[in-house]
C-alpha atoms as a PDB file:
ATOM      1  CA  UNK A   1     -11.745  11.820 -28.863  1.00  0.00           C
ATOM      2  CA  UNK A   2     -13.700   9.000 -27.921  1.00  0.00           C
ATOM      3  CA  UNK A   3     -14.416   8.062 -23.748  1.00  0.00           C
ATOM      4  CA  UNK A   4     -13.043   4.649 -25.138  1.00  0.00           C
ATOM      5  CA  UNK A   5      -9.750   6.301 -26.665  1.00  0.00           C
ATOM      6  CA  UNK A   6      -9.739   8.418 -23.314  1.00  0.00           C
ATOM      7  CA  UNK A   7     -10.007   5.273 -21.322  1.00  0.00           C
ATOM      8  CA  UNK A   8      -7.120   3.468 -22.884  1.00  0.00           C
ATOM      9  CA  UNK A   9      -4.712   6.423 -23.025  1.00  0.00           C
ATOM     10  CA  UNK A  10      -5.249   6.546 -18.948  1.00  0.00           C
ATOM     11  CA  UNK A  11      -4.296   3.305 -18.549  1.00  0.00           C
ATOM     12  CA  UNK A  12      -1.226   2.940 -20.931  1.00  0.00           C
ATOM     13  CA  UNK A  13       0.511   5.925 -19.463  1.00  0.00           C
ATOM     14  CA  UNK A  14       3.839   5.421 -18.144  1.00  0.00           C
ATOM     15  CA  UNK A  15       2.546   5.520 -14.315  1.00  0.00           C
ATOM     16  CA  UNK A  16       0.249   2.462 -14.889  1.00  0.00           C
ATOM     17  CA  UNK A  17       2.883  -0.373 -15.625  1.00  0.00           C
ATOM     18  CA  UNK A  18       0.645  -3.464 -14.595  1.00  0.00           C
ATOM     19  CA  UNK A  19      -2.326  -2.530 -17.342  1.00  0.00           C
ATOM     20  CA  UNK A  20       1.285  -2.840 -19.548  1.00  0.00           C
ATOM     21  CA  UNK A  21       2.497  -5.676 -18.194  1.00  0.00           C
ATOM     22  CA  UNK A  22      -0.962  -7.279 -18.621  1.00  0.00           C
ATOM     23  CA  UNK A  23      -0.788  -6.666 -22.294  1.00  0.00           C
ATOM     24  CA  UNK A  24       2.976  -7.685 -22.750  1.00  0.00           C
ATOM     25  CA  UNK A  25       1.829 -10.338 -20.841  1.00  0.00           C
ATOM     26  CA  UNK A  26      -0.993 -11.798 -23.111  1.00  0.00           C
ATOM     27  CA  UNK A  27       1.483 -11.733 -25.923  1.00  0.00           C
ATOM     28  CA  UNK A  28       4.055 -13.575 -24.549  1.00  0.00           C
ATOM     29  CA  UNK A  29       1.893 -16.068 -22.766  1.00  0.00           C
ATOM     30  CA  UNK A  30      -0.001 -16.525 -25.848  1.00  0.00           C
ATOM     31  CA  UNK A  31       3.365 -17.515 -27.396  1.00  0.00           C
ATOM     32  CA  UNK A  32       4.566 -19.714 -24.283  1.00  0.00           C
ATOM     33  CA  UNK A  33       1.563 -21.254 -23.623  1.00  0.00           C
ATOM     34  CA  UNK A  34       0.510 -22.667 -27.730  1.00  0.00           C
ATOM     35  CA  UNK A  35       4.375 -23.905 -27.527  1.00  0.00           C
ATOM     36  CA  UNK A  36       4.222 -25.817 -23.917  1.00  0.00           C
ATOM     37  CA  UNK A  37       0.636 -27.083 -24.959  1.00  0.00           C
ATOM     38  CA  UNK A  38       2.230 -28.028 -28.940  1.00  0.00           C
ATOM     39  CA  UNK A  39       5.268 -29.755 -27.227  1.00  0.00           C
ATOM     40  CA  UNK A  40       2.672 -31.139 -24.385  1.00  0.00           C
ATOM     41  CA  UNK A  41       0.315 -32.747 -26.900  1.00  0.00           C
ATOM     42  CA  UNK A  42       1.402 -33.184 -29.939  1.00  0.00           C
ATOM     43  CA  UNK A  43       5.132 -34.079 -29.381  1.00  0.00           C
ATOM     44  CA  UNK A  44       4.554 -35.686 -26.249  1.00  0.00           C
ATOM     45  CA  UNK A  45       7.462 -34.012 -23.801  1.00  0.00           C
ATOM     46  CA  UNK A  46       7.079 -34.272 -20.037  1.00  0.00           C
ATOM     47  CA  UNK A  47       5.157 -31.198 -18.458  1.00  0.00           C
ATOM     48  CA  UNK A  48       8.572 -30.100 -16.940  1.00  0.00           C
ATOM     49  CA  UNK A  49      10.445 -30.288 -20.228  1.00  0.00           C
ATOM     50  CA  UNK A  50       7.170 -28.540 -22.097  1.00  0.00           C
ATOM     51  CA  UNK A  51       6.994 -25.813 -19.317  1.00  0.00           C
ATOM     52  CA  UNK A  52      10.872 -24.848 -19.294  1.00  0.00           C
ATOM     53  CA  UNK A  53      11.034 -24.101 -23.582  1.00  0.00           C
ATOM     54  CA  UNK A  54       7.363 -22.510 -23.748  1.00  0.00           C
ATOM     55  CA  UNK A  55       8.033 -20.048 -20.623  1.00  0.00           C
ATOM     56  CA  UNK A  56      11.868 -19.635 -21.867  1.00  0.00           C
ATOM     57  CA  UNK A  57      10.325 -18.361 -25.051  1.00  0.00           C
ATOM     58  CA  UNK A  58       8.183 -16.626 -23.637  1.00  0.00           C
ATOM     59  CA  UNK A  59      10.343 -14.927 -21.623  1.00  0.00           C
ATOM     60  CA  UNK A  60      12.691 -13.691 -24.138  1.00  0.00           C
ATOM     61  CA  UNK A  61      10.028 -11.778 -25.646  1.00  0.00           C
ATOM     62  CA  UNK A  62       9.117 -11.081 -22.261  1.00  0.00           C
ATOM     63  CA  UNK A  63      12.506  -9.126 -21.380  1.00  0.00           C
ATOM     64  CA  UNK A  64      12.318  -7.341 -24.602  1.00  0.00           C
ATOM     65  CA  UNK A  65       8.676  -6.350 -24.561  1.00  0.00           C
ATOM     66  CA  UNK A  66       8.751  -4.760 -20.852  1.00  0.00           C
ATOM     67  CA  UNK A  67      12.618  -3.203 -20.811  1.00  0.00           C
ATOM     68  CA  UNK A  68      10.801  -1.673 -23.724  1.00  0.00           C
ATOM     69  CA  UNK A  69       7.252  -0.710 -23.479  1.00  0.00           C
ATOM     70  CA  UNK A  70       6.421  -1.648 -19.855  1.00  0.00           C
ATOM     71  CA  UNK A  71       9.042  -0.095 -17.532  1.00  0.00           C
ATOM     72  CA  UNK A  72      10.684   1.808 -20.511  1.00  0.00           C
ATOM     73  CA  UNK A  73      13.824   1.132 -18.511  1.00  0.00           C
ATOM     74  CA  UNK A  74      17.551   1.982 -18.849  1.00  0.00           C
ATOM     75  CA  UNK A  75      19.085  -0.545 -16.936  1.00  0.00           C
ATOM     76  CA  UNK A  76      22.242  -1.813 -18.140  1.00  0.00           C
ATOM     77  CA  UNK A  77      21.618  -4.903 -20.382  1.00  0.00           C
ATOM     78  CA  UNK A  78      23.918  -6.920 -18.841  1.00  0.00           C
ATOM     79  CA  UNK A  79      22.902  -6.334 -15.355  1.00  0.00           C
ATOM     80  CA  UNK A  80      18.815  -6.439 -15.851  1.00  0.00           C
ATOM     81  CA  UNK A  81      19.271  -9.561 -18.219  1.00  0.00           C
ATOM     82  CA  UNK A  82      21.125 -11.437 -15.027  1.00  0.00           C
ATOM     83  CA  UNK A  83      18.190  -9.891 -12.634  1.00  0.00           C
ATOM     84  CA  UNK A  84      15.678 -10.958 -15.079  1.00  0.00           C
ATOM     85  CA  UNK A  85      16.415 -14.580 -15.806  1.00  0.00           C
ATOM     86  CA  UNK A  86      16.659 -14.877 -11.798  1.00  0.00           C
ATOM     87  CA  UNK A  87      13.263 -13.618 -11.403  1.00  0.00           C
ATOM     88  CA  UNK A  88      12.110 -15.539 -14.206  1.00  0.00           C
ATOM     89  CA  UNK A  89      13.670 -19.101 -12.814  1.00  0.00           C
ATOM     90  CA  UNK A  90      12.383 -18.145  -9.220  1.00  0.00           C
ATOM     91  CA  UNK A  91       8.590 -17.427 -10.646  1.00  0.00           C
ATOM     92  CA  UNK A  92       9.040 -20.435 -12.539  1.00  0.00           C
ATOM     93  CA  UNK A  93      10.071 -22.846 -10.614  1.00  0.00           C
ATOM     94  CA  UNK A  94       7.649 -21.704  -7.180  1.00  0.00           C
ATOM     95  CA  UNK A  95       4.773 -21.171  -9.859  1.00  0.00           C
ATOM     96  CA  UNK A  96       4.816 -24.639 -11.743  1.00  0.00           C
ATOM     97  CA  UNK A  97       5.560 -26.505  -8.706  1.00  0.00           C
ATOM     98  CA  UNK A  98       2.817 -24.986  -6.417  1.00  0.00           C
ATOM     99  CA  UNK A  99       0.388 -25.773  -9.068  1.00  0.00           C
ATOM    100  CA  UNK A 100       1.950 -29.416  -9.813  1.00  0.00           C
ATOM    101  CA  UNK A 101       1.005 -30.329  -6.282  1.00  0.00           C
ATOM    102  CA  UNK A 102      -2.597 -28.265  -6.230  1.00  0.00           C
ATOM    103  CA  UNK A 103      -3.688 -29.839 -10.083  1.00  0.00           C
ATOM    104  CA  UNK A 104      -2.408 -33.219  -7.992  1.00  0.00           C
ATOM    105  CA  UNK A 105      -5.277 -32.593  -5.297  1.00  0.00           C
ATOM    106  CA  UNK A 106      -7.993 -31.421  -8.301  1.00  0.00           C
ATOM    107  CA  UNK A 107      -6.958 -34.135 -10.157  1.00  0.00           C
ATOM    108  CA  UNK A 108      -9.069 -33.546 -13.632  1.00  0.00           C
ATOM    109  CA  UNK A 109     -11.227 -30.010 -14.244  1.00  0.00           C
ATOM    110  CA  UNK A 110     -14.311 -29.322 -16.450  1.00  0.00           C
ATOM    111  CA  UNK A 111     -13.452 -25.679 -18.655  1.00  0.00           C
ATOM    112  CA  UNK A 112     -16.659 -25.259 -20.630  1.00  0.00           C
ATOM    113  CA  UNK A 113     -17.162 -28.395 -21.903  1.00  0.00           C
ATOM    114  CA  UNK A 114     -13.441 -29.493 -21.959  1.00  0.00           C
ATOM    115  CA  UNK A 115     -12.329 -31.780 -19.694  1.00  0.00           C
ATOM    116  CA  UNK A 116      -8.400 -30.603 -18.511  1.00  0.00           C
ATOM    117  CA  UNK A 117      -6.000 -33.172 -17.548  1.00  0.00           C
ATOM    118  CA  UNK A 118      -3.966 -32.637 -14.335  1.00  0.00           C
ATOM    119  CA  UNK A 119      -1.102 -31.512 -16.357  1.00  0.00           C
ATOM    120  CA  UNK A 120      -2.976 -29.125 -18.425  1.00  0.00           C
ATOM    121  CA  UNK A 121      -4.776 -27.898 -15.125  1.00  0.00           C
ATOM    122  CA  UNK A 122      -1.514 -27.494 -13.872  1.00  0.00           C
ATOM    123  CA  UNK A 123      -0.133 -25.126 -16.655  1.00  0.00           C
ATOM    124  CA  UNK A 124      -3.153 -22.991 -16.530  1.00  0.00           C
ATOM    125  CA  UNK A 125      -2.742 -22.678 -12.787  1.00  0.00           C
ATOM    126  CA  UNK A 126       1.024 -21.953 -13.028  1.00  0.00           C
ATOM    127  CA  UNK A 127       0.913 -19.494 -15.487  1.00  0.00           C
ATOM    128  CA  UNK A 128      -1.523 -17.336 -13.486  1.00  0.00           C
ATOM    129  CA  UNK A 129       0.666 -17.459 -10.558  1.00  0.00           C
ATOM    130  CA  UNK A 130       3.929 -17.318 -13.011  1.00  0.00           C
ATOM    131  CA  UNK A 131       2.287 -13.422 -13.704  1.00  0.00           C
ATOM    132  CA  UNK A 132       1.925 -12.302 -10.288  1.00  0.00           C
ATOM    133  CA  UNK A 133       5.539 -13.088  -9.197  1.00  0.00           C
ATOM    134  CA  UNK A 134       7.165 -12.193 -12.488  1.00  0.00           C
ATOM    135  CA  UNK A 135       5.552  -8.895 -12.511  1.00  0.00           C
ATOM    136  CA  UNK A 136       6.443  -7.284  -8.980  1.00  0.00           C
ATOM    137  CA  UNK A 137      10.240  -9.068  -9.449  1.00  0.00           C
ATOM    138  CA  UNK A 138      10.875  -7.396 -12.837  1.00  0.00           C
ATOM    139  CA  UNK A 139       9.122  -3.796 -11.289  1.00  0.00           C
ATOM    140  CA  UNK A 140      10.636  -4.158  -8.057  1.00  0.00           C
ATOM    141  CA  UNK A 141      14.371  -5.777  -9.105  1.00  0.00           C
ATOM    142  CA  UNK A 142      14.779  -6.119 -12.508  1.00  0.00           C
ATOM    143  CA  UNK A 143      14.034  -2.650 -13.978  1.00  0.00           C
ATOM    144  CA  UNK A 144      13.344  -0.451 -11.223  1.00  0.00           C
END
């Protein structure tokens, strides 16, 4: 077996949830992100409106994903779902209105050549701190 192969069976064993989560993570954000920035720019909804339907997507595939593969949990459905969408709303809400106020102070943001409006800023921002809050609530709350 290859070090590579090695190296990857390490880190997706059961005891090593966040290297999971990461990769659950990706997927889902992928998916939450090209709707929020579809409904963003090409519809033309509000950022709040845009944020709320791409991380609710998201977040459905989210729940299934990491009751799944990440935590491999057997919590009661009924009971993580209602533990879930609270930590969900509460990582939402603190994540997207933290960076709101901070892409407010920034103002616009050069990415490699791409100039990012305050909004767009702002998404990129919250979703990185969206992560960090969803992941201990779902280890520590949801499916403990």
């Amino acid at each position: 077996m290859s070090s590579l192969a090695l190296i990857l069976e390490n880190y997706l064993k059961r005891t090593n949830t966040f290297i999971r989560f990461l990769i659950v993570g990706a997927v889902n954000t992928l998916a939450g992100l090209s709707i929020i920035f579809i409904l963003l720019n090409l519809i033309g909804m509000s950022y709040w409106t845009a944020t709320f339907i791409g991380n609710s997507i998201g977040a459905a595939i989210s729940y299934y994903l990491n009751r799944a593969f990440t935590f491999q949990s057997k919590a009661c459905i009924q009971k993580s779902a209602v533990r879930f969408i609270s930590v969900i709303l509460f990582s939402y809400f603190l994540s997207y209105a933290i960076s709101d106020l901070a892409a407010e102070v920034v103002q616009d943001f050069n990415l490699s050549g791409y100039e990012l409006s305050r909004v767009e800023l702002a998404v990129f921002m919250g979703a990185a701190i969206y992560t960090l809050t969803n992941y201990f609530g779902q280890k520590y709350f949801v499916f403990k």
